[in-house]
C-alpha atoms as a PDB file:
ATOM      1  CA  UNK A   1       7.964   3.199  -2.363  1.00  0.00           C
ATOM      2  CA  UNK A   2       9.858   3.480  -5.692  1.00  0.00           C
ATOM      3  CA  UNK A   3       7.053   3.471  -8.714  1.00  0.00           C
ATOM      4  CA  UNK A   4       4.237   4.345  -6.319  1.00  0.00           C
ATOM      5  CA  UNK A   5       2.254   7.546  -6.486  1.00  0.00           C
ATOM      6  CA  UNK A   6       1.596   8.130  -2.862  1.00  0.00           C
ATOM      7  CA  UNK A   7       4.995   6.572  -0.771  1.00  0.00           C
ATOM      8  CA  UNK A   8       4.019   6.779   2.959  1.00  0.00           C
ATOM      9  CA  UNK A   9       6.756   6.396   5.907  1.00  0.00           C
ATOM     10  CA  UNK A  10       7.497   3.105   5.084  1.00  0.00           C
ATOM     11  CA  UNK A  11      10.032   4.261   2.355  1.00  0.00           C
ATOM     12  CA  UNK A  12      12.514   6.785   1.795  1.00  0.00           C
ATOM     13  CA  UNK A  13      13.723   9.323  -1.235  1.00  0.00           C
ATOM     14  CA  UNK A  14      13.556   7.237  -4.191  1.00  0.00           C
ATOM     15  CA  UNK A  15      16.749   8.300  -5.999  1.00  0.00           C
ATOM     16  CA  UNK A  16      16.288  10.197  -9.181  1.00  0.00           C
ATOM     17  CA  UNK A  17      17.909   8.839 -12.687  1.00  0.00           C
ATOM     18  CA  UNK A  18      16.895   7.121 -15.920  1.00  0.00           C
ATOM     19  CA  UNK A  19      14.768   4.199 -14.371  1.00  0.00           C
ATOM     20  CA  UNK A  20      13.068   6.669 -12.000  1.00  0.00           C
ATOM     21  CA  UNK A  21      11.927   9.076 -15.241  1.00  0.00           C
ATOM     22  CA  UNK A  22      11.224   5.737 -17.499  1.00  0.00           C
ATOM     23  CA  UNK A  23       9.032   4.761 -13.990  1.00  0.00           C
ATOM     24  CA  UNK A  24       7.186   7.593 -13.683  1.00  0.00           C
ATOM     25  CA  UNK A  25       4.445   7.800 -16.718  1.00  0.00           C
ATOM     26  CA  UNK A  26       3.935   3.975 -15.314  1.00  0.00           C
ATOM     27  CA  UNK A  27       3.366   5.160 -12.032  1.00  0.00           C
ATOM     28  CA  UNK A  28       0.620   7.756 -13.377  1.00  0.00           C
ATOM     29  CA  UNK A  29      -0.899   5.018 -14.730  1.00  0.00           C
ATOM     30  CA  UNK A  30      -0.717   2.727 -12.023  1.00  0.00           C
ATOM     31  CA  UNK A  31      -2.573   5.489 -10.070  1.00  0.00           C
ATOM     32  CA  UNK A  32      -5.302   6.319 -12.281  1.00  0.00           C
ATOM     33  CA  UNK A  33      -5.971   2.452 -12.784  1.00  0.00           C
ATOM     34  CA  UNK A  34      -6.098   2.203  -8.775  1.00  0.00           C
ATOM     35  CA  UNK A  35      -8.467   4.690  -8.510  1.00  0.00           C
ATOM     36  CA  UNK A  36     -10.314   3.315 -10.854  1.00  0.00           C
ATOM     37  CA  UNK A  37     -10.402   0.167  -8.953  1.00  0.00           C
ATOM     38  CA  UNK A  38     -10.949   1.536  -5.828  1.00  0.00           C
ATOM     39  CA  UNK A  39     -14.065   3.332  -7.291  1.00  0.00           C
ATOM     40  CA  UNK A  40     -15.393  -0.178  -8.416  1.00  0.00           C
ATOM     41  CA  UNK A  41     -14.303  -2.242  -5.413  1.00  0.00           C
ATOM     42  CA  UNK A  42     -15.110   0.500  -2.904  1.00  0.00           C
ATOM     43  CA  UNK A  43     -17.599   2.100  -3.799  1.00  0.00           C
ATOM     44  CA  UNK A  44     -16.775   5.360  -1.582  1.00  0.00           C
ATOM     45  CA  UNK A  45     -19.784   7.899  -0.967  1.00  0.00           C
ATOM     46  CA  UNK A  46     -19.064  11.805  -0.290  1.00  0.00           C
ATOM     47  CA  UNK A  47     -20.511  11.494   3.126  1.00  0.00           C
ATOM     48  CA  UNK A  48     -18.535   8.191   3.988  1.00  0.00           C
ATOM     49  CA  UNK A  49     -15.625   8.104   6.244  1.00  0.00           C
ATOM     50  CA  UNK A  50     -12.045   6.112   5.613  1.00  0.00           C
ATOM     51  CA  UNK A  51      -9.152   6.409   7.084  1.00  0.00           C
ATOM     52  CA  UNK A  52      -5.720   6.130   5.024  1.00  0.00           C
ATOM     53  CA  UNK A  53      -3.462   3.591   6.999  1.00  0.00           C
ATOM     54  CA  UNK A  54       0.328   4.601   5.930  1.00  0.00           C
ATOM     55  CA  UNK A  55      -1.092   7.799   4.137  1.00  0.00           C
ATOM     56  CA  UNK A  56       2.628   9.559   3.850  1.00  0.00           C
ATOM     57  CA  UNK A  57       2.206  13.033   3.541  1.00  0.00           C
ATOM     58  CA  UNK A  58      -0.404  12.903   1.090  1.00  0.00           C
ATOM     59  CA  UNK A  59      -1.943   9.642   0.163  1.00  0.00           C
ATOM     60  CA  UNK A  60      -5.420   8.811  -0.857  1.00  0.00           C
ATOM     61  CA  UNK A  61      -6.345  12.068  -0.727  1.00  0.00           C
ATOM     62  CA  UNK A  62      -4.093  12.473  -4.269  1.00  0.00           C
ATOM     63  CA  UNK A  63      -6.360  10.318  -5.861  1.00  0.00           C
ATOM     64  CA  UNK A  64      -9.215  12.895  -5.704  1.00  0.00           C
ATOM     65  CA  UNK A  65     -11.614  10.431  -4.770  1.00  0.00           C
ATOM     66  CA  UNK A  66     -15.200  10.818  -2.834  1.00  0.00           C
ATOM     67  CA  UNK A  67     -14.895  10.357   1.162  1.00  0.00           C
ATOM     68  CA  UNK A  68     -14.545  12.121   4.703  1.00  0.00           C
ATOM     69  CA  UNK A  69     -10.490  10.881   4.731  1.00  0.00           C
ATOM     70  CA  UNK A  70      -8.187  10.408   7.691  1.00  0.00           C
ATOM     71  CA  UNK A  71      -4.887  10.233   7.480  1.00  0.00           C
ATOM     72  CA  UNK A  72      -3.078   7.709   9.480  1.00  0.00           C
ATOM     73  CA  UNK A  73       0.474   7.153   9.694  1.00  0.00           C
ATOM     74  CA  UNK A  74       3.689   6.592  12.295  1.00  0.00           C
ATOM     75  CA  UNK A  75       5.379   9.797  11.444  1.00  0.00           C
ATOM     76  CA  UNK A  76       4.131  13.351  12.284  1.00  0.00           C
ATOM     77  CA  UNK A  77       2.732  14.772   8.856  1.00  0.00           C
ATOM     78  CA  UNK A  78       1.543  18.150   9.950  1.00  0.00           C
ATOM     79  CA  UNK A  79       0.709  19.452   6.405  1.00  0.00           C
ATOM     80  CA  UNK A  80      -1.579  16.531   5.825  1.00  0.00           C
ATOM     81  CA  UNK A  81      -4.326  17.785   3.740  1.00  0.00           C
ATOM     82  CA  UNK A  82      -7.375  15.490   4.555  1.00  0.00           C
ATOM     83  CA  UNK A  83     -10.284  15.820   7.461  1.00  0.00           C
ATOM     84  CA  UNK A  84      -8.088  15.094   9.712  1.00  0.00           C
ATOM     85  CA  UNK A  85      -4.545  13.144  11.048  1.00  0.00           C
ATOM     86  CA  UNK A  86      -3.818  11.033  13.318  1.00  0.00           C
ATOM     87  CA  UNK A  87      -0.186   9.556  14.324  1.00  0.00           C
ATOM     88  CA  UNK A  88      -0.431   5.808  14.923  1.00  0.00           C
ATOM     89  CA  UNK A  89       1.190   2.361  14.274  1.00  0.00           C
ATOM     90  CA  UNK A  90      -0.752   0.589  12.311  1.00  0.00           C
ATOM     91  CA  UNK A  91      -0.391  -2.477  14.348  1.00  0.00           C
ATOM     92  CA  UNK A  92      -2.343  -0.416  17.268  1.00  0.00           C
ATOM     93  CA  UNK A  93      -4.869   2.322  15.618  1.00  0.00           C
ATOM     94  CA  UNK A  94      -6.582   3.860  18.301  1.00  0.00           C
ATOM     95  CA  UNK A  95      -9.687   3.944  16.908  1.00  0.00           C
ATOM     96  CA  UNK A  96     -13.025   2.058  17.643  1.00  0.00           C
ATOM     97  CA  UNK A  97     -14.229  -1.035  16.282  1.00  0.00           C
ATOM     98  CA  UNK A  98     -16.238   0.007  12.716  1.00  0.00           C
ATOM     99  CA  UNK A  99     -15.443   3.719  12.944  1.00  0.00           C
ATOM    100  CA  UNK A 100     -14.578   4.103   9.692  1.00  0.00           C
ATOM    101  CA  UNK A 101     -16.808   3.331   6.725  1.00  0.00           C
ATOM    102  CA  UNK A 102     -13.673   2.288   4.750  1.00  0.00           C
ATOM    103  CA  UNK A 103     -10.018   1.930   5.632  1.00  0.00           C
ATOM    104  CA  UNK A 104      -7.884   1.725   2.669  1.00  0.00           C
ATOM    105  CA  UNK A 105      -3.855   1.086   2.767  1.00  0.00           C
ATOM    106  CA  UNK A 106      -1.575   1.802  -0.154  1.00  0.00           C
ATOM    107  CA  UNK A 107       1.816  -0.317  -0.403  1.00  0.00           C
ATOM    108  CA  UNK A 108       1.758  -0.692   3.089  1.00  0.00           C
ATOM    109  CA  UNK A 109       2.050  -4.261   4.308  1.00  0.00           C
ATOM    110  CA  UNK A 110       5.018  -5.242   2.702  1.00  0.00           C
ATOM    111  CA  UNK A 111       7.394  -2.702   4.967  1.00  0.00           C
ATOM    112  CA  UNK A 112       5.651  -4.371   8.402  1.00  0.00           C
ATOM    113  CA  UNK A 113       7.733  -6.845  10.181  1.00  0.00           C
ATOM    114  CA  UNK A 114       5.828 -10.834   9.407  1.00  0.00           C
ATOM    115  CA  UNK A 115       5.381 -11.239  12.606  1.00  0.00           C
ATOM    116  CA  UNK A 116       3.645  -7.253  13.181  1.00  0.00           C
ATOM    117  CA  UNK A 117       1.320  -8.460  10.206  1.00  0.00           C
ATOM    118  CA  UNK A 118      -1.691 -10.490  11.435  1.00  0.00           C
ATOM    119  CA  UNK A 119      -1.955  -7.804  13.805  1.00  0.00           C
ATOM    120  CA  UNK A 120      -2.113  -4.917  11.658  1.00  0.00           C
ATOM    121  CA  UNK A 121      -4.691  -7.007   9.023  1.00  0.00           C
ATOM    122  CA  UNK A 122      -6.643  -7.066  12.252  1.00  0.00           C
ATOM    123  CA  UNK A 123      -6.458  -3.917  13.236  1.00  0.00           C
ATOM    124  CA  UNK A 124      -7.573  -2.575   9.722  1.00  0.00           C
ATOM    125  CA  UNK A 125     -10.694  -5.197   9.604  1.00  0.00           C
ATOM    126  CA  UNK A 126     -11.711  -4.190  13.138  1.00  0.00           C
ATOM    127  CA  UNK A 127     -11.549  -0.427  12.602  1.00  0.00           C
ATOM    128  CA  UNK A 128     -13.530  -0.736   9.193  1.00  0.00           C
ATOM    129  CA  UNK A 129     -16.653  -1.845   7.238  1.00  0.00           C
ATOM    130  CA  UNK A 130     -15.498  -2.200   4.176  1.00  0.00           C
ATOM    131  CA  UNK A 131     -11.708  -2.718   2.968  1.00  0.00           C
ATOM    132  CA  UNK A 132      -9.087  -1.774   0.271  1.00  0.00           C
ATOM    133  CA  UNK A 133      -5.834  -2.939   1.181  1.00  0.00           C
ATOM    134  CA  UNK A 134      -2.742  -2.813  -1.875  1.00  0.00           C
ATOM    135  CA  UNK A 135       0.332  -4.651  -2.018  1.00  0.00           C
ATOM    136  CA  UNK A 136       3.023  -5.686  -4.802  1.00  0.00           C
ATOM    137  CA  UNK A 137       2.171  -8.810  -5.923  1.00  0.00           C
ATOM    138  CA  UNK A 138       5.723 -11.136  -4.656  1.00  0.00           C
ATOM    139  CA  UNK A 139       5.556 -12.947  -8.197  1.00  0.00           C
ATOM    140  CA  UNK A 140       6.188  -9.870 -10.635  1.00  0.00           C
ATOM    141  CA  UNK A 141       9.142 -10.070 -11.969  1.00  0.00           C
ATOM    142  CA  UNK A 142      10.042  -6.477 -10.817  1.00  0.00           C
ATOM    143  CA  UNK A 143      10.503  -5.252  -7.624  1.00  0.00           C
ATOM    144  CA  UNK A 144       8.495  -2.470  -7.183  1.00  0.00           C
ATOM    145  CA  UNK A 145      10.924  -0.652  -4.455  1.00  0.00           C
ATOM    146  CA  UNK A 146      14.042  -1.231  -5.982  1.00  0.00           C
ATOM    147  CA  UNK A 147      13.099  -1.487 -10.015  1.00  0.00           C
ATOM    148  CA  UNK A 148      15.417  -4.291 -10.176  1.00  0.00           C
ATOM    149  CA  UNK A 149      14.119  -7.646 -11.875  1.00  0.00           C
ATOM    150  CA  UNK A 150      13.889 -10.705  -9.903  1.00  0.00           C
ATOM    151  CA  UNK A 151      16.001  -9.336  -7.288  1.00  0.00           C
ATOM    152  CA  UNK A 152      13.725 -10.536  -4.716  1.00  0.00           C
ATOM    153  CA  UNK A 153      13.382 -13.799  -5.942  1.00  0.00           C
ATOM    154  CA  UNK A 154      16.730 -14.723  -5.491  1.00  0.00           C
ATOM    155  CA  UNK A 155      18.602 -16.052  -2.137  1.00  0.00           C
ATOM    156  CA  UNK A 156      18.448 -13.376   0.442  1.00  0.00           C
ATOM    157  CA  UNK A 157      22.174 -12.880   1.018  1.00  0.00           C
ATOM    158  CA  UNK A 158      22.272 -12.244  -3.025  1.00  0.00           C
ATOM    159  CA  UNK A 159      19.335  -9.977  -3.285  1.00  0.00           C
ATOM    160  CA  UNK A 160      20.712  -8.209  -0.257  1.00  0.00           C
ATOM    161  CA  UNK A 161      23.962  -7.460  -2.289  1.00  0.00           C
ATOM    162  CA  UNK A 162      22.369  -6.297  -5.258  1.00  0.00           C
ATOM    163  CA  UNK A 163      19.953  -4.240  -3.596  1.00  0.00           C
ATOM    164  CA  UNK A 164      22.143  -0.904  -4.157  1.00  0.00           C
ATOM    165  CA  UNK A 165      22.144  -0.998  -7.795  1.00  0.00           C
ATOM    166  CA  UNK A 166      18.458  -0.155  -7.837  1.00  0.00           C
ATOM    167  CA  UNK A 167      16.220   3.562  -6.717  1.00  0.00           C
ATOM    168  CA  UNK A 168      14.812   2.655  -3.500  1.00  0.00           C
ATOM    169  CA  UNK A 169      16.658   4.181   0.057  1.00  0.00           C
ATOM    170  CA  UNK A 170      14.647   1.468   1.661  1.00  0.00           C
ATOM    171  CA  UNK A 171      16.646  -1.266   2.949  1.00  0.00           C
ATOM    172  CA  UNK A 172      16.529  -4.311   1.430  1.00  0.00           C
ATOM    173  CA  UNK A 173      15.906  -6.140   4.922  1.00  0.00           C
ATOM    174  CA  UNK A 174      12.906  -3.634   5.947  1.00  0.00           C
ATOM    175  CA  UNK A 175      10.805  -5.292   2.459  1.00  0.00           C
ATOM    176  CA  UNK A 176       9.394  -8.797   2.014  1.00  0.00           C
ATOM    177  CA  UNK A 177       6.321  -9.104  -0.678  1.00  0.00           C
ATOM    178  CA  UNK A 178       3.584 -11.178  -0.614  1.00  0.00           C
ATOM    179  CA  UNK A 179       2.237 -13.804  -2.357  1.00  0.00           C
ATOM    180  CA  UNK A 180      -1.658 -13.921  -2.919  1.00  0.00           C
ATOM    181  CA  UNK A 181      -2.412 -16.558  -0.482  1.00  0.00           C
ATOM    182  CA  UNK A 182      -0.299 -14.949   2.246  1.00  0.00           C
ATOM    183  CA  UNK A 183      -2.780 -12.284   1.656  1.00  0.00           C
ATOM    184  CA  UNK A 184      -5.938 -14.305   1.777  1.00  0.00           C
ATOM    185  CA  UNK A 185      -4.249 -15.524   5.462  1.00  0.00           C
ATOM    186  CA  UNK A 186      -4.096 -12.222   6.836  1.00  0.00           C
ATOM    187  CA  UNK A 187      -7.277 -10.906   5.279  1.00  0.00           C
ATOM    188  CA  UNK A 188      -9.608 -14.310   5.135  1.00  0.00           C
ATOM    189  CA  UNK A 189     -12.921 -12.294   5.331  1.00  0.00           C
ATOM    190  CA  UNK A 190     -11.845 -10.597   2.217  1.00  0.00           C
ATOM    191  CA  UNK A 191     -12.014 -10.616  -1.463  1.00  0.00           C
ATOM    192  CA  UNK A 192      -8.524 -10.729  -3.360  1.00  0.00           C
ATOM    193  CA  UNK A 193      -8.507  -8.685  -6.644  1.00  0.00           C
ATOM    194  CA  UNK A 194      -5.607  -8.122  -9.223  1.00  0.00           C
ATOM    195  CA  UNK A 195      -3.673  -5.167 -10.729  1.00  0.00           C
ATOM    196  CA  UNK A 196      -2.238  -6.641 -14.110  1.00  0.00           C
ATOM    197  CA  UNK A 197       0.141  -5.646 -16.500  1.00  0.00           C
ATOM    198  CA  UNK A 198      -0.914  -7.758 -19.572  1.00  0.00           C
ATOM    199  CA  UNK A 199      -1.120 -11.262 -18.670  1.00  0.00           C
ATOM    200  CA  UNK A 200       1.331 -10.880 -15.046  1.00  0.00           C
ATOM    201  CA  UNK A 201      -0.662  -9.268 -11.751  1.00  0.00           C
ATOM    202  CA  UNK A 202       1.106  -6.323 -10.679  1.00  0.00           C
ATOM    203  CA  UNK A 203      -0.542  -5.921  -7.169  1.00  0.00           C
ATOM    204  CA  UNK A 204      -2.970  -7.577  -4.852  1.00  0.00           C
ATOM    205  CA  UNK A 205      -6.226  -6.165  -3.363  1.00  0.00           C
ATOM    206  CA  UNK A 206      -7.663  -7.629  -0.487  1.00  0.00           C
ATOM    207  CA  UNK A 207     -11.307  -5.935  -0.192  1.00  0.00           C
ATOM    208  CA  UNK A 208     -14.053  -6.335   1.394  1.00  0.00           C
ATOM    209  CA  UNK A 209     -17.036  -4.380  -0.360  1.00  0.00           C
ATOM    210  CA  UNK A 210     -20.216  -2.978   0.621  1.00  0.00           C
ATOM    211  CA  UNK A 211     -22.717  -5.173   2.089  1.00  0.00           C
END
């Protein structure tokens, strides 16, 4: 995803130019303050499993973090650096229920269909003992993707037309943010934390933490 450290399937080429360089010491930052998080929230141990639900072709495993790490994702990534990879939808992880210490999921969500959601959040909680899941937070006044203000605030049919002028490849149709409650619906056994910039929140965290 445009601004993100670690885009997984879900997106395409973000397309290089001024807002894309001006992005990019953000997104370093972005990425050291989520690992910091994740570190808090967490809490991953050297000898701990988690498996990396969207992972792209590198992932979690960028953020040089503690952690037995599997990468999952819908596309073939055969130079996926971590433990191990396996090729999945994340709506359907063939996996068994609390295999993983953690499962984390980077920018994720927001590319599934609504209805695919509840599934997926499901899928992730069943797989997992503890949880880290990110999204953009719907109510920042920049789209994350796209690095266009309040384009996705405005009537579909407009944002749709606009859509071009920003950095993304992703189609405009193929993102829909959330809001935090929306993520307290799919999640509701989970915390909700928030990734601010000065007084706005970024991105939402739905986590559940060790016991």
């Amino acid at each position: 995803m445009a601004g993100n450290a670690d885009p997984g399937v879900y997106s395409t080429a973000v397309r290089p130019g001024l807002r894309t360089r001006l992005a990019d010491p953000l997104a370093r930052r972005a990425r050291r303050r989520r690992r910091a998080l994740y570190l808090e929230l967490a809490r991953p141990q050297p000898q701990e499993t988690v498996a990396d639900i969207g992972c792209g072709s590198m992932g979690l495993i960028t953020l040089d973090v503690p952690g037995q790490i599997t990468g999952v994702d819908r596309a073939a990534r055969p130079g996926y650096a971590g433990e191990g990879f396996v090729q999945a939808e994340a709506q359907q992880l063939p996996f068994g229920d609390d295999d993983f210490d953690i499962v984390y999921s980077n920018s994720l969500i927001e590319h599934l269909p609504p209805a695919d959601r509840p599934r997926a959040a499901a899928e992730m909680a069943r797989v997992g003992r503890r949880l880290f899941v990110q999204t953009p937070n719907r109510w920042f006044p920049i789209e994350p993707h796209a690095l266009l203000p309040l384009v996705h605030w405005l009537p579909r049919a407009l944002g749709r037309r606009l859509w071009p002028l920003g950095v993304t490849g992703d189609s405009f149709d193929e993102i829909r943010l959330l809001t935090a409650g929306e993520l307290r619906g799919l999640f509701p056994g989970a915390r909700i934390a928030r990734e601010r910039v000065g007084p706005l929140t970024k991105s939402l965290i739905a986590y559940i933490p060790p016991e």
